[in-house]
PDB file of N, CA and C in Angstrom:
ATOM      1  N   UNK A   1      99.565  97.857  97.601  1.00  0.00           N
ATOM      2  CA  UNK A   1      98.404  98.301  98.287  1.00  0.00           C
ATOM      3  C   UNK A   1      97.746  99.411  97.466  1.00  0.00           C
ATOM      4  N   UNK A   2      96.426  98.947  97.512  1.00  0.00           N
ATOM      5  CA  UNK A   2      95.501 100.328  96.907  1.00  0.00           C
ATOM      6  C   UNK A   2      94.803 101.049  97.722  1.00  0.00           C
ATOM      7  N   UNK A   3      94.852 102.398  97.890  1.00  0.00           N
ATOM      8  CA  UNK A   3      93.692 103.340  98.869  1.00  0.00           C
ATOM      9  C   UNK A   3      93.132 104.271  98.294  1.00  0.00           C
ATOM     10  N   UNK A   4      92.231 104.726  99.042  1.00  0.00           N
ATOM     11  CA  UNK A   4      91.522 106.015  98.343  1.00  0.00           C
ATOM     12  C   UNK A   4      91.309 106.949  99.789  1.00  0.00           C
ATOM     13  N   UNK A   5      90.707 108.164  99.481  1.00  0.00           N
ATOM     14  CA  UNK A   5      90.024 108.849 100.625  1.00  0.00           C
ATOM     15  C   UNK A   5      89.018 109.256 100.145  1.00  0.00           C
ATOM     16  N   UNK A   6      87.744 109.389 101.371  1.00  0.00           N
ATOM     17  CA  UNK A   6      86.929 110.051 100.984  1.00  0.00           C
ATOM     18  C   UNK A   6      86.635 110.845 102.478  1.00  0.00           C
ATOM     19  N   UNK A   7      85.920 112.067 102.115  1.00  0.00           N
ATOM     20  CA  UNK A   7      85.320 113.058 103.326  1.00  0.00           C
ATOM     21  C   UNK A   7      83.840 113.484 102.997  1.00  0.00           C
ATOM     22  N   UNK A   8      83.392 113.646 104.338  1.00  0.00           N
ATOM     23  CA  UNK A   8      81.515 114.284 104.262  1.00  0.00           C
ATOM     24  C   UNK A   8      81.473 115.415 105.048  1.00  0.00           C
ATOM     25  N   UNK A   9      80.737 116.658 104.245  1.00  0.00           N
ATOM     26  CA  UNK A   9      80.163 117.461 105.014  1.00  0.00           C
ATOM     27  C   UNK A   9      79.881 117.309 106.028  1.00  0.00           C
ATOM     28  N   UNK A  10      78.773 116.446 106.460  1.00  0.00           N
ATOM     29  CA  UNK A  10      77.837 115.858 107.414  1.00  0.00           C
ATOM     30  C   UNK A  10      77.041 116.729 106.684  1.00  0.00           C
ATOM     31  N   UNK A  11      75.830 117.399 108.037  1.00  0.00           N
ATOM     32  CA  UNK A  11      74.651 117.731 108.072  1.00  0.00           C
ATOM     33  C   UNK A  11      74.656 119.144 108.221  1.00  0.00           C
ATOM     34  N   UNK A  12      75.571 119.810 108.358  1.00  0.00           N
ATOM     35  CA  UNK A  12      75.348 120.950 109.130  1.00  0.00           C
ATOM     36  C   UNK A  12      76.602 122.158 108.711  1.00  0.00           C
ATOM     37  N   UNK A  13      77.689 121.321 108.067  1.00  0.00           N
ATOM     38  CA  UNK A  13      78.238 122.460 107.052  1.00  0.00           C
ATOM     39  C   UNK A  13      78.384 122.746 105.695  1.00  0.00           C
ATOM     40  N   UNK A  14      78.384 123.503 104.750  1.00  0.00           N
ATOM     41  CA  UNK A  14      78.707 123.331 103.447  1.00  0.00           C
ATOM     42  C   UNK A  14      79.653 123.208 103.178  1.00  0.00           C
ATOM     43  N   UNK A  15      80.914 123.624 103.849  1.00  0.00           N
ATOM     44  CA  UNK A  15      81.980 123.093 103.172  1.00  0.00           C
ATOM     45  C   UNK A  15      82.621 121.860 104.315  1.00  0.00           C
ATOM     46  N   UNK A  16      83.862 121.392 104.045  1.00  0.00           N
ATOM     47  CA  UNK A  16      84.541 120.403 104.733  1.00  0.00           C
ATOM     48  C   UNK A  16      85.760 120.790 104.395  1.00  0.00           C
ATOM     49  N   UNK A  17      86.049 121.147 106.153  1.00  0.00           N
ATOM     50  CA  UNK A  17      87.737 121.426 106.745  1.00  0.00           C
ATOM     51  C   UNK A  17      88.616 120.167 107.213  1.00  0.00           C
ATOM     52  N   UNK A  18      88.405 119.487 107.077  1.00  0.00           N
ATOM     53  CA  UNK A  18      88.836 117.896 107.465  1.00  0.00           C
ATOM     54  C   UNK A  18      90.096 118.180 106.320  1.00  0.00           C
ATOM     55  N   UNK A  19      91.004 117.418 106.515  1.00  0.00           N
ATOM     56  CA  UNK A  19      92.285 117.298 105.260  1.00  0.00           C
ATOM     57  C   UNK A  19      92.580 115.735 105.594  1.00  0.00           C
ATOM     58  N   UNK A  20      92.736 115.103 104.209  1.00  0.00           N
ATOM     59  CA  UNK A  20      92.921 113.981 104.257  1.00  0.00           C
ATOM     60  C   UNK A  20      94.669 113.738 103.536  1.00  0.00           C
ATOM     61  N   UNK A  21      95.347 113.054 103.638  1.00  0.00           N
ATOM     62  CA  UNK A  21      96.878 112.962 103.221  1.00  0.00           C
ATOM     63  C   UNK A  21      96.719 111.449 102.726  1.00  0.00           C
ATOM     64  N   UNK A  22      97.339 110.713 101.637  1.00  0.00           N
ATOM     65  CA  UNK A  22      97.219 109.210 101.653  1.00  0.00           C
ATOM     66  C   UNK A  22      98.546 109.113 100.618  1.00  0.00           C
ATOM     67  N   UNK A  23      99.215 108.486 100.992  1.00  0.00           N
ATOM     68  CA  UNK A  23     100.714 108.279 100.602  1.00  0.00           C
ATOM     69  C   UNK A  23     100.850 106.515 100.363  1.00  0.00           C
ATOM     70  N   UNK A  24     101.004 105.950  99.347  1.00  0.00           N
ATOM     71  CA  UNK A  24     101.287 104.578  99.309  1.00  0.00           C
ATOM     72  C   UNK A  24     102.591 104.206  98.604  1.00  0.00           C
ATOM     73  N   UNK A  25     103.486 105.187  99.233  1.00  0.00           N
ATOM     74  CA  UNK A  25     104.868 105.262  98.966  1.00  0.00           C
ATOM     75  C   UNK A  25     105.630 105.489  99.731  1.00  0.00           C
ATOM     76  N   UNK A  26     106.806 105.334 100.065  1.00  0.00           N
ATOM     77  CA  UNK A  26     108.027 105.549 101.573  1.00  0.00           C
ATOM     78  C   UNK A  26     107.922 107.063 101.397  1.00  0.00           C
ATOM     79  N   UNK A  27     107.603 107.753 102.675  1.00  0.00           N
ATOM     80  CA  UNK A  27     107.354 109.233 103.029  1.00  0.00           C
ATOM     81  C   UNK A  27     108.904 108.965 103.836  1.00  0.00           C
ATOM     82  N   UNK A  28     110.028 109.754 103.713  1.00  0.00           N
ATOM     83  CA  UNK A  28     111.148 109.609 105.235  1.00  0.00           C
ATOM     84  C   UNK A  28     111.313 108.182 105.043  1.00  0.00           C
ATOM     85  N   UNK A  29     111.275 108.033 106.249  1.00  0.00           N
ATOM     86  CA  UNK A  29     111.755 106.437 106.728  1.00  0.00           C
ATOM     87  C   UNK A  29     110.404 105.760 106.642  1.00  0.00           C
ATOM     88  N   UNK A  30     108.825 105.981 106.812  1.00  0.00           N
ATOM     89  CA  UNK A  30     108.035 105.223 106.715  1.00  0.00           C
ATOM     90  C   UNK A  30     107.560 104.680 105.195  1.00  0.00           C
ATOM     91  N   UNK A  31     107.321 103.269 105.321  1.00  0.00           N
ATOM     92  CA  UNK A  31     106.910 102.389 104.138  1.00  0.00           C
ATOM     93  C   UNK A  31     105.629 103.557 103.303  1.00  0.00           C
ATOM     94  N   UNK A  32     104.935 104.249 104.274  1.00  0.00           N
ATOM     95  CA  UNK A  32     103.315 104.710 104.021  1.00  0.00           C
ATOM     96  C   UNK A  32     102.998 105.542 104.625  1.00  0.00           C
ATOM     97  N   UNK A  33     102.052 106.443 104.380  1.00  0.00           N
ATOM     98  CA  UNK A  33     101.882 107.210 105.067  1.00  0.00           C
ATOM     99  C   UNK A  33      99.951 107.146 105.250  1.00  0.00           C
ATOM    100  N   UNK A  34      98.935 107.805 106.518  1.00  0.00           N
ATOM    101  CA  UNK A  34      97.992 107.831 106.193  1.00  0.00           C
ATOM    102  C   UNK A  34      97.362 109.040 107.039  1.00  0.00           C
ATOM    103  N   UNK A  35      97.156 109.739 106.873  1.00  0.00           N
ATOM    104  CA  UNK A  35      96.823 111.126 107.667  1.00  0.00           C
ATOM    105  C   UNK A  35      95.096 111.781 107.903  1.00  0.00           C
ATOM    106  N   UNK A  36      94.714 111.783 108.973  1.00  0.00           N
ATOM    107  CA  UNK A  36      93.423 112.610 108.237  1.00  0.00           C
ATOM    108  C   UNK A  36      93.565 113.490 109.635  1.00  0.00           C
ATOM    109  N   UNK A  37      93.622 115.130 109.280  1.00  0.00           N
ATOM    110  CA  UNK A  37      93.546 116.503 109.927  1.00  0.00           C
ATOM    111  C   UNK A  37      91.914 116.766 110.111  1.00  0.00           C
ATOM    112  N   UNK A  38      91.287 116.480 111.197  1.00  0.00           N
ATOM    113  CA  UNK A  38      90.038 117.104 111.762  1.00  0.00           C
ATOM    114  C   UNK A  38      90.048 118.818 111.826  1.00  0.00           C
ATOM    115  N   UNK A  39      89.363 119.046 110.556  1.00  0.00           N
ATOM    116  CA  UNK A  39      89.280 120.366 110.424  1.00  0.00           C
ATOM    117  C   UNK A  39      88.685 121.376 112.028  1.00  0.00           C
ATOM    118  N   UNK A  40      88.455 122.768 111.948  1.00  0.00           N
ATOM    119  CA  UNK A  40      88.448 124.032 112.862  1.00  0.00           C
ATOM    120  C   UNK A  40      86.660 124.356 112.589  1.00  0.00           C
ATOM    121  N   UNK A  41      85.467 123.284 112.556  1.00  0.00           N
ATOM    122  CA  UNK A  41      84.725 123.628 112.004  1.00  0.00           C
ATOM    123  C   UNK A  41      83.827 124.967 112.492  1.00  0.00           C
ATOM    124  N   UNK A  42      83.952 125.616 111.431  1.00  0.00           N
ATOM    125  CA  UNK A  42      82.991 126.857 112.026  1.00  0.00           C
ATOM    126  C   UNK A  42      83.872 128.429 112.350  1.00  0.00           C
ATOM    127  N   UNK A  43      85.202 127.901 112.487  1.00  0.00           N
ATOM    128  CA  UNK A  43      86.278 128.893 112.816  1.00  0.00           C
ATOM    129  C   UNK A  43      86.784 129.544 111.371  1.00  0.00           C
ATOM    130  N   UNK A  44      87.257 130.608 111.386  1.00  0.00           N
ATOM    131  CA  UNK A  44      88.148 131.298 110.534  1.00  0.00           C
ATOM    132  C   UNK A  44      89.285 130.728 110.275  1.00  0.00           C
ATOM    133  N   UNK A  45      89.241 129.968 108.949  1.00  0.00           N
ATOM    134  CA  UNK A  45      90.275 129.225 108.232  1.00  0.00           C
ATOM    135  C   UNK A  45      90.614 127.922 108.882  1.00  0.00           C
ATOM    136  N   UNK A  46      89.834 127.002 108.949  1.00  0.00           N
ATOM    137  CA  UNK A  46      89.329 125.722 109.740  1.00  0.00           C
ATOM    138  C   UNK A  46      90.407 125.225 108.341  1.00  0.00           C
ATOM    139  N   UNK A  47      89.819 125.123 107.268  1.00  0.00           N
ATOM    140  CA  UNK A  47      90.453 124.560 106.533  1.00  0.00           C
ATOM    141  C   UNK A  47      91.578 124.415 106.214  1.00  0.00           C
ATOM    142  N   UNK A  48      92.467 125.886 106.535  1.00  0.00           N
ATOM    143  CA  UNK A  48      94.249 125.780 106.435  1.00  0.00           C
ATOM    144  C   UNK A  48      94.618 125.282 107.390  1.00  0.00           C
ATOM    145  N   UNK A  49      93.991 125.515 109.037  1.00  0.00           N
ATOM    146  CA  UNK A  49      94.473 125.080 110.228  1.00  0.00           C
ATOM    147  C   UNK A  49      94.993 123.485 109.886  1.00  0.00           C
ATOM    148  N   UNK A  50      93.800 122.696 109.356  1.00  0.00           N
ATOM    149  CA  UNK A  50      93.907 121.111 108.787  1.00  0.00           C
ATOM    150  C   UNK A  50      95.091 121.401 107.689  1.00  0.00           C
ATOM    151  N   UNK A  51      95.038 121.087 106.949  1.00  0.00           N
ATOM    152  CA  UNK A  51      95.846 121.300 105.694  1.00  0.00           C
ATOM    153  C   UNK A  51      97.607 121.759 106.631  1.00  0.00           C
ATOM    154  N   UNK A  52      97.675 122.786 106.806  1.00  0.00           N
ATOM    155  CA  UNK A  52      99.001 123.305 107.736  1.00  0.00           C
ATOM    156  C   UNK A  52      99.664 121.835 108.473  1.00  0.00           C
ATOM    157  N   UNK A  53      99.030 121.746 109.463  1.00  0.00           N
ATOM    158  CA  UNK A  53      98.674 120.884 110.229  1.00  0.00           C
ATOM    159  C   UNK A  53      99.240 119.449 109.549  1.00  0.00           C
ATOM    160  N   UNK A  54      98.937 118.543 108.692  1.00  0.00           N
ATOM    161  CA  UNK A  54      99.287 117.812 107.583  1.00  0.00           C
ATOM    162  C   UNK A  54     101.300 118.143 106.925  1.00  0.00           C
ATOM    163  N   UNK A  55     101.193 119.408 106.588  1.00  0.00           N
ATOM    164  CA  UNK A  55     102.201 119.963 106.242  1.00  0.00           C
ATOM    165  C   UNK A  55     103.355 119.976 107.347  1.00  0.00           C
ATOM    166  N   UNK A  56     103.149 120.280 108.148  1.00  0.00           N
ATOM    167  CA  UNK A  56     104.035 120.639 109.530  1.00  0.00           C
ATOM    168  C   UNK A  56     104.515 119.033 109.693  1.00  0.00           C
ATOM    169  N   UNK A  57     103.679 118.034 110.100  1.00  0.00           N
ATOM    170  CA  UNK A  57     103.698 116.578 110.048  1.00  0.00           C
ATOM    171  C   UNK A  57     104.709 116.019 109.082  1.00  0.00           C
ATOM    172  N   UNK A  58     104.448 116.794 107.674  1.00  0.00           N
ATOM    173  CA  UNK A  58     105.125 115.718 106.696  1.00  0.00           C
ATOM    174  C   UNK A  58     106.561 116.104 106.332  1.00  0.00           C
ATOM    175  N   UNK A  59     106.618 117.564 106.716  1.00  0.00           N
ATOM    176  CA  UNK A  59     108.152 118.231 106.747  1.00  0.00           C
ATOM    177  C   UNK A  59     109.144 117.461 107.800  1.00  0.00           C
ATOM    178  N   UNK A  60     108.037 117.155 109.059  1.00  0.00           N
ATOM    179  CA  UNK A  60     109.009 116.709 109.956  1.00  0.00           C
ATOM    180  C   UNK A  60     109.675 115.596 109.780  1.00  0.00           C
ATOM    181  N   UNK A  61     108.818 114.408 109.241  1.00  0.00           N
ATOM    182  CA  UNK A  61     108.421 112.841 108.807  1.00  0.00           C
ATOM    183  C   UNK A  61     110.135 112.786 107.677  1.00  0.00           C
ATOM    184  N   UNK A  62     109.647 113.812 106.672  1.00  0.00           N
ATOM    185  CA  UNK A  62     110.898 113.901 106.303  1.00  0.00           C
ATOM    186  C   UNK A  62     112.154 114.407 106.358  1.00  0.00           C
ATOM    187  N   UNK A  63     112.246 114.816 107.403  1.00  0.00           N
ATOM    188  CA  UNK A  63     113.536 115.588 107.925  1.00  0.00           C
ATOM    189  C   UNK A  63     113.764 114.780 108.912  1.00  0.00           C
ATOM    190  N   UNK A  64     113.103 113.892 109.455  1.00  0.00           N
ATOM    191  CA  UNK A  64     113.851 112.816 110.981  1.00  0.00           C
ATOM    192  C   UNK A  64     114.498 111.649 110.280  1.00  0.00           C
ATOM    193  N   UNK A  65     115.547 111.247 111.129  1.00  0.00           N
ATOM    194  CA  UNK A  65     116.388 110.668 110.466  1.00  0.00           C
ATOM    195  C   UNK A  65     115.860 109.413 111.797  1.00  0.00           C
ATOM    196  N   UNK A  66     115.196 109.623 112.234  1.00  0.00           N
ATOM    197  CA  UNK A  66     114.659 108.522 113.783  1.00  0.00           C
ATOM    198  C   UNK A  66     114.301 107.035 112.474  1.00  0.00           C
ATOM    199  N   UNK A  67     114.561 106.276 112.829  1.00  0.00           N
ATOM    200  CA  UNK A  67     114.414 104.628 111.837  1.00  0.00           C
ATOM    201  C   UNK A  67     113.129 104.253 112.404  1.00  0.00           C
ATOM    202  N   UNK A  68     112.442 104.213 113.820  1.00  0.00           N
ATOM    203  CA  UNK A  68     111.715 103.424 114.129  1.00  0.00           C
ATOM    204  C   UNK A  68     110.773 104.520 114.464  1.00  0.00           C
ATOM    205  N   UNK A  69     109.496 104.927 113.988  1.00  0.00           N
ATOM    206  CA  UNK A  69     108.837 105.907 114.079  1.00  0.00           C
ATOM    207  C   UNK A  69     107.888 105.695 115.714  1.00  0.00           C
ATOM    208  N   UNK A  70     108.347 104.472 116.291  1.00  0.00           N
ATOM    209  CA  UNK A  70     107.294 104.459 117.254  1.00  0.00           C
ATOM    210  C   UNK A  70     108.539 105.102 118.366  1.00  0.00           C
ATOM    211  N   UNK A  71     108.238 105.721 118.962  1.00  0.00           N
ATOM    212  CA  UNK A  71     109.648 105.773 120.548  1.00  0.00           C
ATOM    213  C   UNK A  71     108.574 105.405 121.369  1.00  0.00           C
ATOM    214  N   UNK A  72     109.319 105.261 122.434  1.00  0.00           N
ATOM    215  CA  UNK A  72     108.897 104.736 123.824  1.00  0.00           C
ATOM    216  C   UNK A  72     109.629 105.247 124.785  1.00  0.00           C
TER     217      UNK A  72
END
């Protein structure tokens, strides 16, 4: 499999707090990984909140030893 990411300002900010993650390799137990963190727009450090956020996710992803990522 091939992917890419892409992100947009939009209209109304200059920068972009959005964080995108794209993994096409076994992350943990999953085959793949595909992430996108909806940035804090407008807030003080919108951008780490996303980014963190991503991080916190992928520490866990790899530290669970759970096989079937869906529970019920």
């Amino acid at each position: 499999m091939k992917s890419y990411s892409l992100t947009d300002t939009g209209r109304v900010r200059s920068m972009n707090e959005d964080y995108v993650f794209v993994s096409e390799r076994p992350i943990g137990k999953l085959p793949n990984l595909f992430v996108v963190a909806d940035g804090m727009g407008g807030h003080n450090a919108g951008e780490r909140a996303s980014s963190y956020a991503v991080e916190v996710l992928l520490a866990n992803i790899r530290k669970s030893k759970e096989r079937n990522p869906v529970k019920y």
